[in-house]
Protein backbone atom coordinates (compact mmCIF):
# COMPACT_ATOMS: atom_id res chain seq x y z
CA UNK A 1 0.00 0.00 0.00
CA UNK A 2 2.99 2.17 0.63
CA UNK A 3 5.25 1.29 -2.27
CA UNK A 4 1.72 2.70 -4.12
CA UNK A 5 1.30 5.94 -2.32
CA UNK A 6 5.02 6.56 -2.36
CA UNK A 7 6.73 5.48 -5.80
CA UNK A 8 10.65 4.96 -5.29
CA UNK A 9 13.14 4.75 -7.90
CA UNK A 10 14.58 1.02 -7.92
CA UNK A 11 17.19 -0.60 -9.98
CA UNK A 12 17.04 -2.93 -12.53
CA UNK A 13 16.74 -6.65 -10.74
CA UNK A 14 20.15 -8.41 -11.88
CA UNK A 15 21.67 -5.03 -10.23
CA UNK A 16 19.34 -5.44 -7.27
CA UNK A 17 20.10 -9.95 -7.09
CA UNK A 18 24.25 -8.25 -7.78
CA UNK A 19 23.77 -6.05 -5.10
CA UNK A 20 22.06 -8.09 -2.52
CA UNK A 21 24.74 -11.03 -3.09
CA UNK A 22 27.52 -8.12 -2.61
CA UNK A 23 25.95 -7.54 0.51
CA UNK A 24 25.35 -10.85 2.09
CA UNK A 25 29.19 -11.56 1.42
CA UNK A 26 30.43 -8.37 2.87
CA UNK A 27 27.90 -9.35 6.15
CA UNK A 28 29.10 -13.10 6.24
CA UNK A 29 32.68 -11.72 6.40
CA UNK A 30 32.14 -9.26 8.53
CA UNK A 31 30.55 -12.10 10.95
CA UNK A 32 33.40 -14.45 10.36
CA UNK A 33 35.98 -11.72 11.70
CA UNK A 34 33.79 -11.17 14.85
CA UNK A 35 33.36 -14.50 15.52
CA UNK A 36 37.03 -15.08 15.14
CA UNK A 37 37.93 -12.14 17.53
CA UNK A 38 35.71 -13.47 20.10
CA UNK A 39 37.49 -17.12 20.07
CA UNK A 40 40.74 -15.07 19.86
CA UNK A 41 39.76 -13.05 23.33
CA UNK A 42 37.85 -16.05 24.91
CA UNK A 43 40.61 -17.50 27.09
CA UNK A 44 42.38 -13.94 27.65
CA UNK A 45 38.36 -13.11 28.71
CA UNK A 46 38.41 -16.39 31.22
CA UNK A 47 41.66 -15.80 32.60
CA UNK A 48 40.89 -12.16 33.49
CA UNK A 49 37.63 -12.69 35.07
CA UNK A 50 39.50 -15.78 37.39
CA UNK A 51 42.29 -13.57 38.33
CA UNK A 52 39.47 -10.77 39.22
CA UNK A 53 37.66 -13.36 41.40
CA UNK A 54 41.06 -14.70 43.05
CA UNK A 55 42.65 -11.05 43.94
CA UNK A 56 39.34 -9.02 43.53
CA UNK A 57 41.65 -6.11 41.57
CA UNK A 58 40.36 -4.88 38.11
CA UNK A 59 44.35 -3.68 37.51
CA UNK A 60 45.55 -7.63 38.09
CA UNK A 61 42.36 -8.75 36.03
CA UNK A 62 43.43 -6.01 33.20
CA UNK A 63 47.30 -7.26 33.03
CA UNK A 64 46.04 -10.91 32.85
CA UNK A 65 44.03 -10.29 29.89
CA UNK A 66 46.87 -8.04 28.00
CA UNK A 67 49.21 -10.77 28.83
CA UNK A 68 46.97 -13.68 27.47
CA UNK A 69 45.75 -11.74 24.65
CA UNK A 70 49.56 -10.88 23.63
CA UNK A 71 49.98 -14.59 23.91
CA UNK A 72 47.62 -15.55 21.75
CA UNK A 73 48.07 -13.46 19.01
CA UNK A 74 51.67 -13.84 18.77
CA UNK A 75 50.53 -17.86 18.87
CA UNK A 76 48.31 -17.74 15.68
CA UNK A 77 51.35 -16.27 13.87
């Protein structure tokens, strides 16, 4: 009812199916990055929040995760 009241100009539909297809790729890689940071910060994120629950300090919790994090990124090289 909308698309009646309110005409739009479009694109032709192989430029729309090219475009959408651009799109979804760009979106599945951007989701395959994030989900790869997250398993890259996962045990840094673990160790941090044990050493916060063993010494209570944010600053101890903070260094753990920079170390582990350092770790593991210099480990996937």
């Amino acid at each position: 009812m909308l698309a009646q009241l309110l005409p739009l100009p479009g694109l032709p539909p192989l430029f729309e199916i090219l475009a959408l297809l651009i799109l979804l790729v760009i979106g599945i890689l951007i989701l395959v990055l994030i989900i790869k940071v997250i398993f890259l910060f996962l045990p840094a994120a673990i160790i941090a929040v044990v050493v916060w629950f063993l010494t209570g300090s944010l600053f101890w919790a903070g260094v753990a995760f920079l170390i582990v994090a350092l770790i593991s990124i210099i480990g996937r090289r």
